[in-house]
C-alpha atoms as a PDB file:
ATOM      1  CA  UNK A   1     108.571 107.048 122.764  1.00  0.00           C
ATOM      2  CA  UNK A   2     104.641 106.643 123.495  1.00  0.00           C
ATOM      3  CA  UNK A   3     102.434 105.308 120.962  1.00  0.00           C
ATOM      4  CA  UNK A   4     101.266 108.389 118.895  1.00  0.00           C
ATOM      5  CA  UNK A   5      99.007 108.722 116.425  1.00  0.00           C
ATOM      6  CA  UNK A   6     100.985 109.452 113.567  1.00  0.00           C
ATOM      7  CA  UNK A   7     104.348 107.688 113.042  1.00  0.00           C
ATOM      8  CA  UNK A   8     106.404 106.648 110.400  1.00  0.00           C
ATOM      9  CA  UNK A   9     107.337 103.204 109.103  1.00  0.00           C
ATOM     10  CA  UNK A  10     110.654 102.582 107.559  1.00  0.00           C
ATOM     11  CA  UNK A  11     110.108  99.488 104.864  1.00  0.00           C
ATOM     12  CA  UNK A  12     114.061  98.518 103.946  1.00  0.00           C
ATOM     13  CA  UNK A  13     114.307  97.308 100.454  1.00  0.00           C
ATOM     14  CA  UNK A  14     117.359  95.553  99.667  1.00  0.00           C
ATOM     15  CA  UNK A  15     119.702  93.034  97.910  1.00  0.00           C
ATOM     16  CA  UNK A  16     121.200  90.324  99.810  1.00  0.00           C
ATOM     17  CA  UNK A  17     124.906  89.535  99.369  1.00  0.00           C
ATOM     18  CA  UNK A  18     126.186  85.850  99.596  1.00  0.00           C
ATOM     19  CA  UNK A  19     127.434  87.339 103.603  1.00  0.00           C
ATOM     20  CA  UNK A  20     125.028  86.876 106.152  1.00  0.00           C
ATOM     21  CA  UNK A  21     127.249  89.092 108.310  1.00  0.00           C
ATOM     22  CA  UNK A  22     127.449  91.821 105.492  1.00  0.00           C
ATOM     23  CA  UNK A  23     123.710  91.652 105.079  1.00  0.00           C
ATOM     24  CA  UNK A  24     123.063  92.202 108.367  1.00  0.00           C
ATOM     25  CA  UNK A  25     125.891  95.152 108.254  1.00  0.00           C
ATOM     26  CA  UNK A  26     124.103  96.827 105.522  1.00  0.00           C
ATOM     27  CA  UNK A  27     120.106  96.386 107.448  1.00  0.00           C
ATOM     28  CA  UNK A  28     122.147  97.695 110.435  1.00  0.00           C
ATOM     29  CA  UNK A  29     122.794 100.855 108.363  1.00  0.00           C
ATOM     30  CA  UNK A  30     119.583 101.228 106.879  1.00  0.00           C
ATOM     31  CA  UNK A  31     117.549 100.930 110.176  1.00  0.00           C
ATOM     32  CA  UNK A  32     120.202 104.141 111.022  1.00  0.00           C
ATOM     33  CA  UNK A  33     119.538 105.954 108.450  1.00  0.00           C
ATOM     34  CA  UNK A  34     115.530 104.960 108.287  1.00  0.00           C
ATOM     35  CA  UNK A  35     115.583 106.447 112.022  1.00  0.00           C
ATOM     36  CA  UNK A  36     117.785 109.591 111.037  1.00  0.00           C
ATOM     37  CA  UNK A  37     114.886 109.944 108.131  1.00  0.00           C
ATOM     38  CA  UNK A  38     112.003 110.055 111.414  1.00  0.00           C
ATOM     39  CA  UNK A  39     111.125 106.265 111.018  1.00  0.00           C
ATOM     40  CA  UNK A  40     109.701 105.022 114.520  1.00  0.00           C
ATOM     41  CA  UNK A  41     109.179 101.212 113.188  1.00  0.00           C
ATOM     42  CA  UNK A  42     111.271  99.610 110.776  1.00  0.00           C
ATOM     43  CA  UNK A  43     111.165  96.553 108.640  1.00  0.00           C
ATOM     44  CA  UNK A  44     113.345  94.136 107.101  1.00  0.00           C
ATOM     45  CA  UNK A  45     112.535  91.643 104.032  1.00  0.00           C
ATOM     46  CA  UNK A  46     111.391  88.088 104.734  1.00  0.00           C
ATOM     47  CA  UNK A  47     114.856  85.831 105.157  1.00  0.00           C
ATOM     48  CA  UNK A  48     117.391  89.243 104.913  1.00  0.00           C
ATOM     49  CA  UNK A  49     120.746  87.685 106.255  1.00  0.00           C
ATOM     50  CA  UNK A  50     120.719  85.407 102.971  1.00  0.00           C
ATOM     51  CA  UNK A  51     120.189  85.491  99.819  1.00  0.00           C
ATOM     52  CA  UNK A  52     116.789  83.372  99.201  1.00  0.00           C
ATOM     53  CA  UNK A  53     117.768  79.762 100.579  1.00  0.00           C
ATOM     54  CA  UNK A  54     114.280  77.806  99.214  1.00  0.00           C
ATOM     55  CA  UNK A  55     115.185  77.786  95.472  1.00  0.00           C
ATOM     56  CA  UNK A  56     116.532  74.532  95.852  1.00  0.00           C
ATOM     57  CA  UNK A  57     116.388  71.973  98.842  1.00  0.00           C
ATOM     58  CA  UNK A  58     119.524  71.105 100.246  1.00  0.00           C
ATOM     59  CA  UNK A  59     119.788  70.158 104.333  1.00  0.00           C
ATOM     60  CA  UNK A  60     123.205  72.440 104.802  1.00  0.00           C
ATOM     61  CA  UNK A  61     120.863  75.150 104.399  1.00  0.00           C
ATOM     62  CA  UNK A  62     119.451  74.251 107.614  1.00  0.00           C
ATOM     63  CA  UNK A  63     122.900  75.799 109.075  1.00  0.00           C
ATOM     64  CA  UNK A  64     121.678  79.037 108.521  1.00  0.00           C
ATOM     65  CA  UNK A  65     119.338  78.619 110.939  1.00  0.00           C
ATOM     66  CA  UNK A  66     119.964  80.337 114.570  1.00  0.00           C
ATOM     67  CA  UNK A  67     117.397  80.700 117.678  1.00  0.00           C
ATOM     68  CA  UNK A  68     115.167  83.245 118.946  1.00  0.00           C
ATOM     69  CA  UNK A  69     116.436  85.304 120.527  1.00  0.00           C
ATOM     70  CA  UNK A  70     119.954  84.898 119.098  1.00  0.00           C
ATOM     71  CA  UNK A  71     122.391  86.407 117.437  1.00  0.00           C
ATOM     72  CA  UNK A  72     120.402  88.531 115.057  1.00  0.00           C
ATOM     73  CA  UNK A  73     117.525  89.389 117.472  1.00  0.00           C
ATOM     74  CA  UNK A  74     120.827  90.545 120.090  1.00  0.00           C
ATOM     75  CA  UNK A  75     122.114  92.644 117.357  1.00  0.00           C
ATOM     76  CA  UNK A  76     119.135  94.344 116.086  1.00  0.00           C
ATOM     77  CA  UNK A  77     117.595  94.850 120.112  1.00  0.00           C
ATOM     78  CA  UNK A  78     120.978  96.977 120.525  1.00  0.00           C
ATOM     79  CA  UNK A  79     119.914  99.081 117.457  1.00  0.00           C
ATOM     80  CA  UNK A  80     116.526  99.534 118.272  1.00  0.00           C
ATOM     81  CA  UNK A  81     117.568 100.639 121.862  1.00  0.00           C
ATOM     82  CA  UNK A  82     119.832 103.033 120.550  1.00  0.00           C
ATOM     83  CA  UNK A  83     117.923 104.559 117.521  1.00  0.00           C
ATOM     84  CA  UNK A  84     114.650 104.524 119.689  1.00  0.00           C
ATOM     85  CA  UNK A  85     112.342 102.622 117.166  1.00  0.00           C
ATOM     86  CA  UNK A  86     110.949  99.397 116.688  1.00  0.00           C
ATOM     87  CA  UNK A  87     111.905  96.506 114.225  1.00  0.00           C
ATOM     88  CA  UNK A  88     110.678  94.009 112.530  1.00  0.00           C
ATOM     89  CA  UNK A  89     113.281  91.396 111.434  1.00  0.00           C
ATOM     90  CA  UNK A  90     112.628  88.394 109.597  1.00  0.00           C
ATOM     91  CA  UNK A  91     114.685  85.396 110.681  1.00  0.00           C
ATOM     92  CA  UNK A  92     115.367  81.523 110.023  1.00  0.00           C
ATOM     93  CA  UNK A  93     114.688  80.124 113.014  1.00  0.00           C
ATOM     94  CA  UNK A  94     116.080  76.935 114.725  1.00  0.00           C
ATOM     95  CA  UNK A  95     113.845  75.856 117.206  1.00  0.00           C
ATOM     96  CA  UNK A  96     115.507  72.560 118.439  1.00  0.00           C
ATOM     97  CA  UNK A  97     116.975  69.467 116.166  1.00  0.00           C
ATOM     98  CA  UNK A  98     114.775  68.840 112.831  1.00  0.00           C
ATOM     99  CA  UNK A  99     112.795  72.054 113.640  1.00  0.00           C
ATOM    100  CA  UNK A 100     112.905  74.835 111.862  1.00  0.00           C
ATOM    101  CA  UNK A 101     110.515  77.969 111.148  1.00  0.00           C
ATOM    102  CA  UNK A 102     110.420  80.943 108.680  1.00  0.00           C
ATOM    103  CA  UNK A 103     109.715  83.747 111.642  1.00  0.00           C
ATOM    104  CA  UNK A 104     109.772  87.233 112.034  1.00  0.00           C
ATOM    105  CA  UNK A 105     110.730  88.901 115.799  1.00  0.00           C
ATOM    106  CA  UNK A 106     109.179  92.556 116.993  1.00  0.00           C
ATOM    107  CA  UNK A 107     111.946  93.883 119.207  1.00  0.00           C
ATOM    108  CA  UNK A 108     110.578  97.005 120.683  1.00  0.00           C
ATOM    109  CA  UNK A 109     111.853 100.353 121.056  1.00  0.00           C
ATOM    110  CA  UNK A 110     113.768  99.685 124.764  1.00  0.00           C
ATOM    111  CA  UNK A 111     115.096  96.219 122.745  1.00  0.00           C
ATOM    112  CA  UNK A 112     112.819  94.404 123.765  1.00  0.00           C
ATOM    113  CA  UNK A 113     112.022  91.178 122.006  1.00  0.00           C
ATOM    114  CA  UNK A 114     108.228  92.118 121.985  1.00  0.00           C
ATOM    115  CA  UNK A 115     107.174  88.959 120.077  1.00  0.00           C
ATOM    116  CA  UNK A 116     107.478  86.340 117.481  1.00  0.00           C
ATOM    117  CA  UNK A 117     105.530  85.199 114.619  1.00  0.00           C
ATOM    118  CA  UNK A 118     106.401  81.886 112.957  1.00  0.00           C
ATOM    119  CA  UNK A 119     104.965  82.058 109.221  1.00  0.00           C
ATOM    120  CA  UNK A 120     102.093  79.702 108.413  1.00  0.00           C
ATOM    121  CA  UNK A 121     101.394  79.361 105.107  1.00  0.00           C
ATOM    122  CA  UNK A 122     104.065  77.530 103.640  1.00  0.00           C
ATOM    123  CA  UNK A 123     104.803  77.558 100.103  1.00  0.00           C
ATOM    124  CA  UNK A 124     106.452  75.005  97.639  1.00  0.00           C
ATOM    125  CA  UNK A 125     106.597  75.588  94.300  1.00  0.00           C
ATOM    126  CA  UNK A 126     108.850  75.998  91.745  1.00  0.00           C
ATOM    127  CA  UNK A 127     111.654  78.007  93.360  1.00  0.00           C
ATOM    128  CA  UNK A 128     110.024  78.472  96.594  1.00  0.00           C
ATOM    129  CA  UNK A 129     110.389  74.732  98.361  1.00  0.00           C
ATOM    130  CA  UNK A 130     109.734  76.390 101.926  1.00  0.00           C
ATOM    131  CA  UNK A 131     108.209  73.066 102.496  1.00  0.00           C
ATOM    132  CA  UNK A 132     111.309  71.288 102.717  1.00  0.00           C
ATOM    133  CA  UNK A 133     112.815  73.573 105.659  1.00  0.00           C
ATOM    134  CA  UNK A 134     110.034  75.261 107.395  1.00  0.00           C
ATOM    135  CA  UNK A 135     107.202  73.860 110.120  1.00  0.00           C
ATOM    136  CA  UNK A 136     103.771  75.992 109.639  1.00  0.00           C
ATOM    137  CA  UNK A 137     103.880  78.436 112.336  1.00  0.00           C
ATOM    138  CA  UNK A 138     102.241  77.512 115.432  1.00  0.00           C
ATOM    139  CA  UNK A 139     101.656  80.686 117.365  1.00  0.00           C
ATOM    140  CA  UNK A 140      98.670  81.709 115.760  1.00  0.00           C
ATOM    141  CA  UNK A 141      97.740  85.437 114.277  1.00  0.00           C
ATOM    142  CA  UNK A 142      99.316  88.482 116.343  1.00  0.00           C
ATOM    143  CA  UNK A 143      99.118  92.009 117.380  1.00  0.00           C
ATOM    144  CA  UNK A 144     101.958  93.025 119.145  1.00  0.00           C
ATOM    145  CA  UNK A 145     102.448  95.570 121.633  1.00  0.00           C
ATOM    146  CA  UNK A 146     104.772  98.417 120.005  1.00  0.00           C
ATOM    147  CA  UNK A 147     105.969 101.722 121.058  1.00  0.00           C
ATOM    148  CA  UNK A 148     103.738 102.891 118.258  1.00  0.00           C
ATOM    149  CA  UNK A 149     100.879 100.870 119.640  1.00  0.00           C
ATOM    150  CA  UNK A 150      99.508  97.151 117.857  1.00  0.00           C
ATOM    151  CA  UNK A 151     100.920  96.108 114.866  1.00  0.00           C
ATOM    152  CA  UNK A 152     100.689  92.922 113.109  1.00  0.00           C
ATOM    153  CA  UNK A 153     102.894  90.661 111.161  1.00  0.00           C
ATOM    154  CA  UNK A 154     102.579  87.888 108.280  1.00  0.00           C
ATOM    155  CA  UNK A 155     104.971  86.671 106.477  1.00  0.00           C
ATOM    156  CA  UNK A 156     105.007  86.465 102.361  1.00  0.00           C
ATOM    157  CA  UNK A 157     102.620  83.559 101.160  1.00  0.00           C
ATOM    158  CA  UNK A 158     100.280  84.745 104.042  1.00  0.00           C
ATOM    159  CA  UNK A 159      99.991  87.601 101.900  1.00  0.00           C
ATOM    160  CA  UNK A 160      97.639  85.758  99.915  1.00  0.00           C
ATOM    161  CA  UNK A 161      95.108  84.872 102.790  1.00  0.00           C
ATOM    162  CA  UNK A 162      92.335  86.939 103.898  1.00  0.00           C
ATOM    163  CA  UNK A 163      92.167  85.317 106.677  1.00  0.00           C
ATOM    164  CA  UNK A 164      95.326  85.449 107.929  1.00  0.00           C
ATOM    165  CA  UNK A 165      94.711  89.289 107.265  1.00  0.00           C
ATOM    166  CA  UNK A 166      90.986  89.232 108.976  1.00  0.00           C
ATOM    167  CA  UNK A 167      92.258  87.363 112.528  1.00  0.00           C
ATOM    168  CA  UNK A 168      95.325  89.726 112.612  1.00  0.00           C
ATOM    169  CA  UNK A 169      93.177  92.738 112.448  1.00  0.00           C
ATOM    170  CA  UNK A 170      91.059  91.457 114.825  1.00  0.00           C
ATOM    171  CA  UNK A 171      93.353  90.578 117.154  1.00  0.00           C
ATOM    172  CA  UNK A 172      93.964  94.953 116.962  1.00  0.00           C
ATOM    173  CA  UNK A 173      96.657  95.493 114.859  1.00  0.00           C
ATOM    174  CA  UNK A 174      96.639  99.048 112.868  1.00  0.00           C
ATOM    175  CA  UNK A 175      99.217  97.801 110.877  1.00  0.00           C
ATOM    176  CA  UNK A 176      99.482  95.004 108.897  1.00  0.00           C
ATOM    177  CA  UNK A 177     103.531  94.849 108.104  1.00  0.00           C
ATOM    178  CA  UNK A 178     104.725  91.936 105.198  1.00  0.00           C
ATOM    179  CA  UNK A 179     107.566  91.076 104.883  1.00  0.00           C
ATOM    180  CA  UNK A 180     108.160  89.118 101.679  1.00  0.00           C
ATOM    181  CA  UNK A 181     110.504  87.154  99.150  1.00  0.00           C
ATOM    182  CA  UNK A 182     108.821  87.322  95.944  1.00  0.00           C
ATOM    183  CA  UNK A 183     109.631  87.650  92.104  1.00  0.00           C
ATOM    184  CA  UNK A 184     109.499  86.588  89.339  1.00  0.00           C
ATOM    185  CA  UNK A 185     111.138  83.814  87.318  1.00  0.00           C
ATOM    186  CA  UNK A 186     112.626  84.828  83.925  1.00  0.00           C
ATOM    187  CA  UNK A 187     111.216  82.871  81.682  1.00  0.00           C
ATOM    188  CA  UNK A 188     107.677  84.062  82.657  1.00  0.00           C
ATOM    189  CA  UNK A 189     108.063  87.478  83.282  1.00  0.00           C
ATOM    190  CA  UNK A 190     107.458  88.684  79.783  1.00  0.00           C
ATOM    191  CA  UNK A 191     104.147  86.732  79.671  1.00  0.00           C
ATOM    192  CA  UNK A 192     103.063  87.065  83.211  1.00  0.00           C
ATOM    193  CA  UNK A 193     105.356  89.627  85.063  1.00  0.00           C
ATOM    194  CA  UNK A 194     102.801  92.790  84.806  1.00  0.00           C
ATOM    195  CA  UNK A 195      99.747  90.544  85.857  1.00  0.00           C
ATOM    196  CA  UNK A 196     101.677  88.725  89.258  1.00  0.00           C
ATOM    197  CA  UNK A 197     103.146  92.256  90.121  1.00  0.00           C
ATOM    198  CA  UNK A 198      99.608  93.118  90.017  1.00  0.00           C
ATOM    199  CA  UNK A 199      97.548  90.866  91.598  1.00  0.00           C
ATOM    200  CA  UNK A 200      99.945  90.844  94.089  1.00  0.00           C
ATOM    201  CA  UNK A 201      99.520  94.153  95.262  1.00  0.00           C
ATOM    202  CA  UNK A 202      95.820  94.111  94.253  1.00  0.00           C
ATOM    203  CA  UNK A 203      95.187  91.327  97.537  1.00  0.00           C
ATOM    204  CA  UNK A 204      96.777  93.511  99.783  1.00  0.00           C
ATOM    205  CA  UNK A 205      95.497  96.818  99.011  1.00  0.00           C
ATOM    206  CA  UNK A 206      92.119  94.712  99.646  1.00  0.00           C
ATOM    207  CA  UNK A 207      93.184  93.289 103.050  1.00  0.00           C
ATOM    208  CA  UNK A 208      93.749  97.206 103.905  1.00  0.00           C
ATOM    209  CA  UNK A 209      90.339  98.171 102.522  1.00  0.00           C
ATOM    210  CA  UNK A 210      88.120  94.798 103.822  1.00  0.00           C
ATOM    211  CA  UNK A 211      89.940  95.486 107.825  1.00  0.00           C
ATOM    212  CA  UNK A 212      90.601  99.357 107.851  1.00  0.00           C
ATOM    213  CA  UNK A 213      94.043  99.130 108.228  1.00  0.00           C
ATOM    214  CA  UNK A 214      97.388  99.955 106.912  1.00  0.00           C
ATOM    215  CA  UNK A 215      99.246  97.409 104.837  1.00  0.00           C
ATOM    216  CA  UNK A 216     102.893  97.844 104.297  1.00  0.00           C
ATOM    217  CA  UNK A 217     104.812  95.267 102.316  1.00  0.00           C
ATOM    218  CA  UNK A 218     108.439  94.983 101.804  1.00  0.00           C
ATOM    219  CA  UNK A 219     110.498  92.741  99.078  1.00  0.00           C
ATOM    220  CA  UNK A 220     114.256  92.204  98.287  1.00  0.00           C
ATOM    221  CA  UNK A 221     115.416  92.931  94.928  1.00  0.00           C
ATOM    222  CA  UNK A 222     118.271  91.677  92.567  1.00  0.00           C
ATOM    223  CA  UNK A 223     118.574  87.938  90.675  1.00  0.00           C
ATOM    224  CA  UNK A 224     119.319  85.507  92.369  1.00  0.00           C
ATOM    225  CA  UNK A 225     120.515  82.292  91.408  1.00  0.00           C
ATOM    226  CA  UNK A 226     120.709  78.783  93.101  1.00  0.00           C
ATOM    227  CA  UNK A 227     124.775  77.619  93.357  1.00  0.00           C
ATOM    228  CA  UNK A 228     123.502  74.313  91.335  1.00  0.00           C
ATOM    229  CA  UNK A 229     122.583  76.154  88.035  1.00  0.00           C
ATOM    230  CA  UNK A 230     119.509  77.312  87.252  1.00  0.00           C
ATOM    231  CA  UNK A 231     117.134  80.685  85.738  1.00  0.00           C
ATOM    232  CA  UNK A 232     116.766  81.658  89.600  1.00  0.00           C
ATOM    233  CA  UNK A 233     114.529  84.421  90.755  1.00  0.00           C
ATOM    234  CA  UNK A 234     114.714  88.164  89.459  1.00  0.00           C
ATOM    235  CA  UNK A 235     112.751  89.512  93.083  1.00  0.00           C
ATOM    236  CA  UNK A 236     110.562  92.476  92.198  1.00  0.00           C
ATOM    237  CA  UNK A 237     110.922  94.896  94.948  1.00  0.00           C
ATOM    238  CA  UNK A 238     107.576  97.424  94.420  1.00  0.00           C
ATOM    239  CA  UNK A 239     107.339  97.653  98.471  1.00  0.00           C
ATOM    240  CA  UNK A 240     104.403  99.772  99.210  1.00  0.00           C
ATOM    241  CA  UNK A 241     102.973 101.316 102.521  1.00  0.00           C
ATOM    242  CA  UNK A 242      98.758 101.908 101.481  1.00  0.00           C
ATOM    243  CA  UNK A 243      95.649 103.502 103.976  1.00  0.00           C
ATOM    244  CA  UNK A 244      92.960 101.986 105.072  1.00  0.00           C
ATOM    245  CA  UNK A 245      90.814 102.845 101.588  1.00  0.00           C
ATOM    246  CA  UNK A 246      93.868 100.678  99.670  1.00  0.00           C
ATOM    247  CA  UNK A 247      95.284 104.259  98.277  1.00  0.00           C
ATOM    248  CA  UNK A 248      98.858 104.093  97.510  1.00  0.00           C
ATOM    249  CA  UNK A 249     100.840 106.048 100.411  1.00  0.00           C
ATOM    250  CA  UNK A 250     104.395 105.371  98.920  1.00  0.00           C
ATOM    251  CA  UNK A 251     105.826 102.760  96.905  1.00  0.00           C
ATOM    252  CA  UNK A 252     109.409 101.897  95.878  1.00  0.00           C
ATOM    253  CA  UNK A 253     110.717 100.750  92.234  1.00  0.00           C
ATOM    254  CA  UNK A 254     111.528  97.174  91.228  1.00  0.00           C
ATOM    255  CA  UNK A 255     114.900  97.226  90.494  1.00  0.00           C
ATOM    256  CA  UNK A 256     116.471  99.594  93.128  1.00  0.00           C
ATOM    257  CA  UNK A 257     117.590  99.134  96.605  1.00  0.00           C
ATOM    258  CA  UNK A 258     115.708 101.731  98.761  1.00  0.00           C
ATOM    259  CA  UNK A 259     114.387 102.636 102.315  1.00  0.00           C
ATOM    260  CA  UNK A 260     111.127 103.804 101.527  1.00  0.00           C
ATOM    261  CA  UNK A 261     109.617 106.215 104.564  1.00  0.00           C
ATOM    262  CA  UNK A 262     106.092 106.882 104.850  1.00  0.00           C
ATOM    263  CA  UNK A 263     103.303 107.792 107.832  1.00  0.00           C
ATOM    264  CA  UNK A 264     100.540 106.255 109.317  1.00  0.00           C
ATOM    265  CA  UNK A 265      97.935 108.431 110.486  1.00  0.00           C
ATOM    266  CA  UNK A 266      95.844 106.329 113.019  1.00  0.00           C
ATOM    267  CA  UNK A 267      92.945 109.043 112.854  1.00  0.00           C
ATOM    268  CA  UNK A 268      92.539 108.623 109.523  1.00  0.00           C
ATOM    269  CA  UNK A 269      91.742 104.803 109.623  1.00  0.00           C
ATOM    270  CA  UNK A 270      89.423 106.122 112.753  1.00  0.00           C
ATOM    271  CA  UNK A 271      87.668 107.918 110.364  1.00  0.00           C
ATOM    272  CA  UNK A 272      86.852 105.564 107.873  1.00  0.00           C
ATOM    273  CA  UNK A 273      85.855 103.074 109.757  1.00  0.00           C
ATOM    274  CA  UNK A 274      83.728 105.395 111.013  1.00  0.00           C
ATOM    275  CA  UNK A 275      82.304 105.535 107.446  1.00  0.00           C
ATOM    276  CA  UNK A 276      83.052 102.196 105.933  1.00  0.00           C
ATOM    277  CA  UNK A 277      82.330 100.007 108.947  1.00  0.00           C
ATOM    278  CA  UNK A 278      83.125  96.775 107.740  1.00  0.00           C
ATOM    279  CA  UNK A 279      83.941  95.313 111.155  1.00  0.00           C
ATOM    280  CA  UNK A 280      80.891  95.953 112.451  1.00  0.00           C
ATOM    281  CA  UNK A 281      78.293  94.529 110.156  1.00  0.00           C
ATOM    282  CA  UNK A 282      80.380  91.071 110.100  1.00  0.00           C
ATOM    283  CA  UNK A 283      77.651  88.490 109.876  1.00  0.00           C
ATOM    284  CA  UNK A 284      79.577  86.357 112.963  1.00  0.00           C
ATOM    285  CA  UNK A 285      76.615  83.948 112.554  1.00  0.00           C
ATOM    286  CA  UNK A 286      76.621  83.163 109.271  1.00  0.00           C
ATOM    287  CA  UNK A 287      80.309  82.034 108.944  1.00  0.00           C
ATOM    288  CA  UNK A 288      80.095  78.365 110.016  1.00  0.00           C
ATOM    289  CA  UNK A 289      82.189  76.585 107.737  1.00  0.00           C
ATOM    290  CA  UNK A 290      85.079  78.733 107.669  1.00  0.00           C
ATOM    291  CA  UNK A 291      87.538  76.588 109.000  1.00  0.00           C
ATOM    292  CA  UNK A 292      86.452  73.429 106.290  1.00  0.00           C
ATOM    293  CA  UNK A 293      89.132  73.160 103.928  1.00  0.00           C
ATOM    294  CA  UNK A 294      86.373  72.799 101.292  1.00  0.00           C
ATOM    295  CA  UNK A 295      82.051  72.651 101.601  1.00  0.00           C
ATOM    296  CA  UNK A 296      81.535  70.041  99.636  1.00  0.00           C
END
């Protein structure tokens, strides 16, 4: 497959069993069916072989861990070769001893392990203590080389970032893919759940609009809760696929599992840049001071 200019992403939104084997069974299917659907990339949600392992910090977690390129990247490069598309699959990742990253591979259409990105903004937070088993990444903002030409990759609390957004798209990356982990915790989601949903997708439809690209994001679903006790996390789903002017191309519900297929049409974020040409009127020499944590 040649890199086209329209092609359609496959955004897999699922549950996660307690089975890493099972889970990856069940993205193994999807991906099959995603490609029977026309889907020439696919993507998996942040940390799929488990179900969520930061809601609590315990160091046996760390056994979940496996290198790049391992088990799952060997597994999922014999799917892409066969189906013919690329994936996207979020992984824990054991380094070496002590070092751990949350990390998502691009295996290419021939199988290829096309690249890695190691997640940099690390959260911890109630629920989310990715602090206690991941390093920040350390291989900087990516566009990788794709059968369907340069896409990027961030990983959930990067989400939040414009910059992490900015350097990606700069770096040439049409599509911005997330793959993510988030939800909401019980207690809050009466009071809060419509306005996080929200704001959540409201940053990302704006990373699409402020770099002209596509921004696809894909969540797990289900409640999950920590084997110590505990509300746990009741993950939202709502992954979306949006156009370069942050208009909804598809979206998914927040309850059900689904494999949500949608196009990219790389001539229409052509044309508006054309029109809306952000990139170019970047004022690259009034930034100093960017990369202060604050200007005090």
């Amino acid at each position: 497959m040649s890199a086209s200019k329209r092609f359609k992403v496959g955004l897999v939104q699922m549950a996660m069993t307690p089975d890493p084997d099972e889970n990856l069974r069940r993205a193994v299917g999807q991906i099959e069916a995603a490609a029977d659907g026309g889907a020439d990339v696919v993507c998996l949600p942040e940390l799929f072989r488990y179900p969520y392992p930061c809601q609590r910090e315990d160091p046996d977690l760390f056994d979940l861990a496996e290198p790049v390129p391992g088990p799952t990247t060997d597994a999922l490069g014999k799917i892409a070769k066969t189906t013919g598309i690329v994936v996207i699959a979020p992984l824990f990742e054991r380094r070496t001893e002590g070092l751990y990253h949350n990390t998502a591979a691009v295996i290419d259409a021939d199988g290829r392990l096309a690249g890695v990105y190691r997640k940099m903004h690390i959260p911890d937070d109630p629920g989310y203590y990715e602090k206690f088993y991941f390093t920040p990444g350390d291989l900087g903002f990516q566009a990788f080389t794709t059968a369907v030409g340069p896409i990027g990759v961030l990983v959930c609390w990067d989400q939040w970032y414009p910059e992490a957004a900015r350097l990606t798209a700069l770096r040439g990356a049409n599509v911005l893919f997330y793959p993510t982990a988030i939800g909401w915790h019980p207690h809050e989601q009466a009071d809060f759940g419509p306005s996080q949903l929200d704001a959540w997708r409201t940053v990302q439809r704006g990373h699409a609009i402020a770099n002209g690209v596509y921004v696809a994001a894909v969540n797990r679903v289900g409640h999950e809760t920590p084997t110590d006790g505990g509300a746990g996390i009741r993950f939202w789903g709502s992954s979306f696929l949006v156009d370069p002017l942050g208009q909804l191309v598809a979206a998914a519900g927040t309850d059900d599992e689904q494999t949500l297929l949608a196009e990219v049409d790389l001539d229409r974020l052509e044309d508006i840049r054309r029109n809306w040409p952000f990139l170019r009127d970047r004022r690259i020499d009034a930034y100093a001071g960017m990369d202060q944590r604050f200007l005090d």
